[in-house]
Protein backbone atom coordinates (compact mmCIF):
# COMPACT_ATOMS: atom_id res chain seq x y z
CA UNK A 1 297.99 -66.48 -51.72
CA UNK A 2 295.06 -68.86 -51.03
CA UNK A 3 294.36 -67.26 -47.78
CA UNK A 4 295.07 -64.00 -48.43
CA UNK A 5 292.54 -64.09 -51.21
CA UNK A 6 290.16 -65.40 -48.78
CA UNK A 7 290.44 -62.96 -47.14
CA UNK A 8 290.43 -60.27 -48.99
CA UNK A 9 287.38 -60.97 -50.65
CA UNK A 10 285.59 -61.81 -47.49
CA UNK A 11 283.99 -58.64 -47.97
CA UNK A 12 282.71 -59.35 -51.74
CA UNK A 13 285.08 -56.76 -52.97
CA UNK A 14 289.22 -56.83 -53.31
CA UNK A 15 290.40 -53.67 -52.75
CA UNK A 16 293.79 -51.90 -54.98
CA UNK A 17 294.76 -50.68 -51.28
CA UNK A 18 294.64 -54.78 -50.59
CA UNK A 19 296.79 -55.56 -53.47
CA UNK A 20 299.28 -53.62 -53.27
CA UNK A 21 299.39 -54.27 -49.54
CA UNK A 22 300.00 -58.23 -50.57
CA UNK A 23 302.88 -57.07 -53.14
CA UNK A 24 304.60 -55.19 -50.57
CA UNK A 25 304.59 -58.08 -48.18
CA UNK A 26 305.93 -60.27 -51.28
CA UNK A 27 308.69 -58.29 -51.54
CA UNK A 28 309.80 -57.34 -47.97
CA UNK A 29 308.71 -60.65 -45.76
CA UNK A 30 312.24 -62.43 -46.04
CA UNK A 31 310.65 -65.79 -45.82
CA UNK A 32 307.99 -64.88 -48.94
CA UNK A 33 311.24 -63.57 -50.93
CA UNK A 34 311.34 -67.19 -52.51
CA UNK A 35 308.08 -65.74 -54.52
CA UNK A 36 308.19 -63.37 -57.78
CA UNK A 37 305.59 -60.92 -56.25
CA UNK A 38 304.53 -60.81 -59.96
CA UNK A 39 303.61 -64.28 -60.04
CA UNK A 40 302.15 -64.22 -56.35
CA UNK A 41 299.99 -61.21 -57.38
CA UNK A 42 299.09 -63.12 -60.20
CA UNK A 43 297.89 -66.64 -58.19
CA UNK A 44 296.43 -64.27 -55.60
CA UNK A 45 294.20 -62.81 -58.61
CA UNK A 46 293.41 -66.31 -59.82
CA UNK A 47 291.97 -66.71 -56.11
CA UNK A 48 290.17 -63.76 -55.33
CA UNK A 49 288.27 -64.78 -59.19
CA UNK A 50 287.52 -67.69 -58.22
CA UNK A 51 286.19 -66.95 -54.63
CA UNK A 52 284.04 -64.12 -55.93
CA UNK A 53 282.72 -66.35 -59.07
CA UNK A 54 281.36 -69.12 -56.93
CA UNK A 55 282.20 -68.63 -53.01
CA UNK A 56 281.41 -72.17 -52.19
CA UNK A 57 284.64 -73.78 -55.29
CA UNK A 58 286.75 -70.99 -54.74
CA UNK A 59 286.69 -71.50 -50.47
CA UNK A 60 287.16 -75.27 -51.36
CA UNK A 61 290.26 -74.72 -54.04
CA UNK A 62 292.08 -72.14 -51.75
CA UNK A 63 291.75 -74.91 -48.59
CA UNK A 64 293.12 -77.29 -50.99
CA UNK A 65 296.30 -75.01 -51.22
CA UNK A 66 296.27 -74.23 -47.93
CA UNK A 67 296.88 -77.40 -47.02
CA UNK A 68 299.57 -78.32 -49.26
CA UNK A 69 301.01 -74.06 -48.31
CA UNK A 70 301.24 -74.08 -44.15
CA UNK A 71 302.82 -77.49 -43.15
CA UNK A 72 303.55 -76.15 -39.46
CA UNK A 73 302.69 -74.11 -37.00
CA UNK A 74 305.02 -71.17 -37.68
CA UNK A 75 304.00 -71.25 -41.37
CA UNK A 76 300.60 -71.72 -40.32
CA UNK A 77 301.12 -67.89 -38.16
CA UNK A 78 302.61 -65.90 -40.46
CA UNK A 79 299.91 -67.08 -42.79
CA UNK A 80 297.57 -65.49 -40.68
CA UNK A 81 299.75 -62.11 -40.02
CA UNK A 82 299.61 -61.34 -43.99
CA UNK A 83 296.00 -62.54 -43.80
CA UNK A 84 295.89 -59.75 -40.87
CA UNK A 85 298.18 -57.03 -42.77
CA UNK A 86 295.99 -57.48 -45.82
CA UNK A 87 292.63 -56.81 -43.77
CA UNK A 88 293.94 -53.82 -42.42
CA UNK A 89 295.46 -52.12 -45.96
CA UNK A 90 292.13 -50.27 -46.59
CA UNK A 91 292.65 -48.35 -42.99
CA UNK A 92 289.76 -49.40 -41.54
CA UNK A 93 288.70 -53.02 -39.77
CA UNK A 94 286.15 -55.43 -41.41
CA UNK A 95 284.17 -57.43 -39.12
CA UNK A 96 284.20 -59.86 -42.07
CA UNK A 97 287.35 -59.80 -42.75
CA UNK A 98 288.26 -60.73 -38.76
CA UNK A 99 285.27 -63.43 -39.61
CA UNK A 100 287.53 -64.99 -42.42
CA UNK A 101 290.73 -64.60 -40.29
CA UNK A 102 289.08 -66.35 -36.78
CA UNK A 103 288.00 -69.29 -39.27
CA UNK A 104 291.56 -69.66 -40.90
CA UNK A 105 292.62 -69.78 -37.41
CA UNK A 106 290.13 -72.21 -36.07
CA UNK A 107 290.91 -74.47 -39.26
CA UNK A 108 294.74 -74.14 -39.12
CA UNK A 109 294.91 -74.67 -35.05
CA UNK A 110 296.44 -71.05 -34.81
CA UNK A 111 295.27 -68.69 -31.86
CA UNK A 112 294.36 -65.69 -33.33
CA UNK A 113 295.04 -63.56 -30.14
CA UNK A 114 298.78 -65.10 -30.90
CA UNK A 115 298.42 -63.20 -34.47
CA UNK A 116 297.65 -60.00 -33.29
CA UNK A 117 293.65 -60.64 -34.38
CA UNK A 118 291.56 -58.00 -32.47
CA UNK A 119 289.69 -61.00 -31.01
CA UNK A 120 288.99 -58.78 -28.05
CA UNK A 121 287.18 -55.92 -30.32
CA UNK A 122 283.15 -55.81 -29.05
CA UNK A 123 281.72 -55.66 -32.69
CA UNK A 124 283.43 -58.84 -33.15
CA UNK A 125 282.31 -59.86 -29.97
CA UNK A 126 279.06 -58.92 -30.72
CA UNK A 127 278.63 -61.07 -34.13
CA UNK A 128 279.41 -63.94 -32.58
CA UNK A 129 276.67 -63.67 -29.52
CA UNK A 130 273.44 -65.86 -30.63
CA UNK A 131 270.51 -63.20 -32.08
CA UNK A 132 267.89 -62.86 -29.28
């Protein structure tokens, strides 16, 4: 939920097209089924708050959780997938949502060309060239 938050609000907005993206992952992922999407929805929302009262705690809190959430590498991927599903629920692709998504990777030792990231996508290209 940590992550997906992050995500989500990478933009400064959470979208309804984002949340309900995250409860339908909840309920079909069979590794997430161990979660009452109610209660993942709900620590999701607790998240996304807290990101989008003070970016700086909220960041901090959800690595906290991440930490203690994605204790190897396959957890660690499919972390990043959902992060990837929900950046994609509002039908369109947010350079800072793929922003969010390349840092989650570089932080959790993921590849994000192994997550299906558009790494290869020239506005994202583009952001990360040094200004001239």
């Amino acid at each position: 939920m940590a992550a997906s938050a992050m995500v989500a609000s990478a933009d400064g907005d959470v979208s309804f097209a984002q949340r309900v993206r995250l409860d339908q992952v909840l309920e079909t992922l069979e590794k997430l089924k161990i979660f009452d999407p109610h209660e993942g929805i709900n620590i999701f929302n607790d998240f996304t708050d807290a990101i989008l009262e003070d970016s700086e705690s909220g960041h901090a809190t959800a690595w906290d959780a991440l930490v203690i959430g994605a204790p190897d590498k396959e957890a660690r991927e499919l972390l990043v997938r959902v992060c990837l599903a929900i950046s994609e629920a509002n039908a369109e692709r947010s350079l800072a949502d793929q922003i969010e998504i390349v840092t989650l990777c570089n932080r959790l030792d993921i590849m994000p060309e192994n997550c299906g990231l558009y790494v290869d996508d020239p506005d994202f290209q583009n952001s990360l060239a040094p200004d001239e």
